[in-house]
Protein backbone atom coordinates (compact mmCIF):
# COMPACT_ATOMS: atom_id res chain seq x y z
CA UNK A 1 128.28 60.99 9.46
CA UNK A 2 126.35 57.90 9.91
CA UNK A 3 123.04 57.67 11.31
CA UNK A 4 120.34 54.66 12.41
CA UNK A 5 116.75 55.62 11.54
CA UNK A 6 114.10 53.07 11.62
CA UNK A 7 111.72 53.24 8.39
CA UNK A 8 108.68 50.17 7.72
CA UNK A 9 108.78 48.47 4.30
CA UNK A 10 106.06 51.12 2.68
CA UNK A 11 108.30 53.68 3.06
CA UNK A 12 111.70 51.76 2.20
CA UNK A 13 109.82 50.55 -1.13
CA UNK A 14 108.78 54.55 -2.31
CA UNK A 15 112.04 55.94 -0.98
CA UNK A 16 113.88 53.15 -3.74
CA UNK A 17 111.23 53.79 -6.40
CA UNK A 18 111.81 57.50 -6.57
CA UNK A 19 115.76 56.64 -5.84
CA UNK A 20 115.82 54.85 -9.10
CA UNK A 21 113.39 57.31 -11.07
CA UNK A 22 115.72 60.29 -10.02
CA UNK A 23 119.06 58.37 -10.41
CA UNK A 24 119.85 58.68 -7.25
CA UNK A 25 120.86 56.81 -4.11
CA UNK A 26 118.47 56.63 -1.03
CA UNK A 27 121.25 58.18 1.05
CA UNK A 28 121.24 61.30 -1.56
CA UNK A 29 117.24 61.29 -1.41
CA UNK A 30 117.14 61.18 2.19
CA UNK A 31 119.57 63.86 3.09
CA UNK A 32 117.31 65.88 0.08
CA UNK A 33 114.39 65.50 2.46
CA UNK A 34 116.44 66.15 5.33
CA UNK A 35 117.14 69.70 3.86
CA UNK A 36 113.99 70.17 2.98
CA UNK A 37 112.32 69.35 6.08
CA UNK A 38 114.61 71.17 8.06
CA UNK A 39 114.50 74.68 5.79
CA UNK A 40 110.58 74.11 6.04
CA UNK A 41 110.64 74.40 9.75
CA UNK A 42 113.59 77.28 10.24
CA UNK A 43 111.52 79.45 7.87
CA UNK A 44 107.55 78.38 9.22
CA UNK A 45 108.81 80.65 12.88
CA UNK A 46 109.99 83.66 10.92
CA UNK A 47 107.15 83.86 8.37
CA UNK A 48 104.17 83.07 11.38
CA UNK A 49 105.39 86.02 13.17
CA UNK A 50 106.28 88.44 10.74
CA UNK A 51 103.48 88.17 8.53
CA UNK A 52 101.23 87.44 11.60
CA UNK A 53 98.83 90.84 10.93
CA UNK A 54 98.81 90.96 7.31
CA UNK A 55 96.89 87.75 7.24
CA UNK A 56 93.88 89.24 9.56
CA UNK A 57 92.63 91.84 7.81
CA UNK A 58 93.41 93.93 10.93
CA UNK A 59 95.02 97.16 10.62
CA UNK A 60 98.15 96.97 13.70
CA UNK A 61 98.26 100.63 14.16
CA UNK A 62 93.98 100.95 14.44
CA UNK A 63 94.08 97.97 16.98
CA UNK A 64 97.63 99.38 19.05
CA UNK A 65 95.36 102.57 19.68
CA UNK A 66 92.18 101.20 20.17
CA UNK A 67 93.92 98.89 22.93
CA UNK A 68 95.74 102.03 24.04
CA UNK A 69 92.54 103.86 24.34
CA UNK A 70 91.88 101.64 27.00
CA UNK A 71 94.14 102.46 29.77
């Protein structure tokens, strides 16, 4: 499928330099970006929310019952 995305000259120049250094075509480089943009952002939800209390230092269970404790 065909798409129109506007692009400035900057970006049109390093999108054909690393075209030609990977010997590929800018179509096959941008759909490459493409896929990796778009598994970047599927996967950032998942991993923010399931690794959300390992990164704090914060035991779940100690802070559940403190929280608990409470009521």
């Amino acid at each position: 499928m065909r798409t129109l995305v506007d692009i400035n000259e900057p970006q049109l120049r390093r999108l054909d330099e690393l075209a030609k250094k990977q010997g590929q075509s800018r179509a096959a480089v941008i759909r490459e970006a493409i896929d990796g943009y778009l598994e970047k952002r599927a996967s950032k939800g998942a991993s923010d929310a399931f690794g959300l209390w390992g990164k704090g230092g914060v035991d779940g269970l100690a802070y559940q019952r403190k929280v608990r404790s409470e009521w």
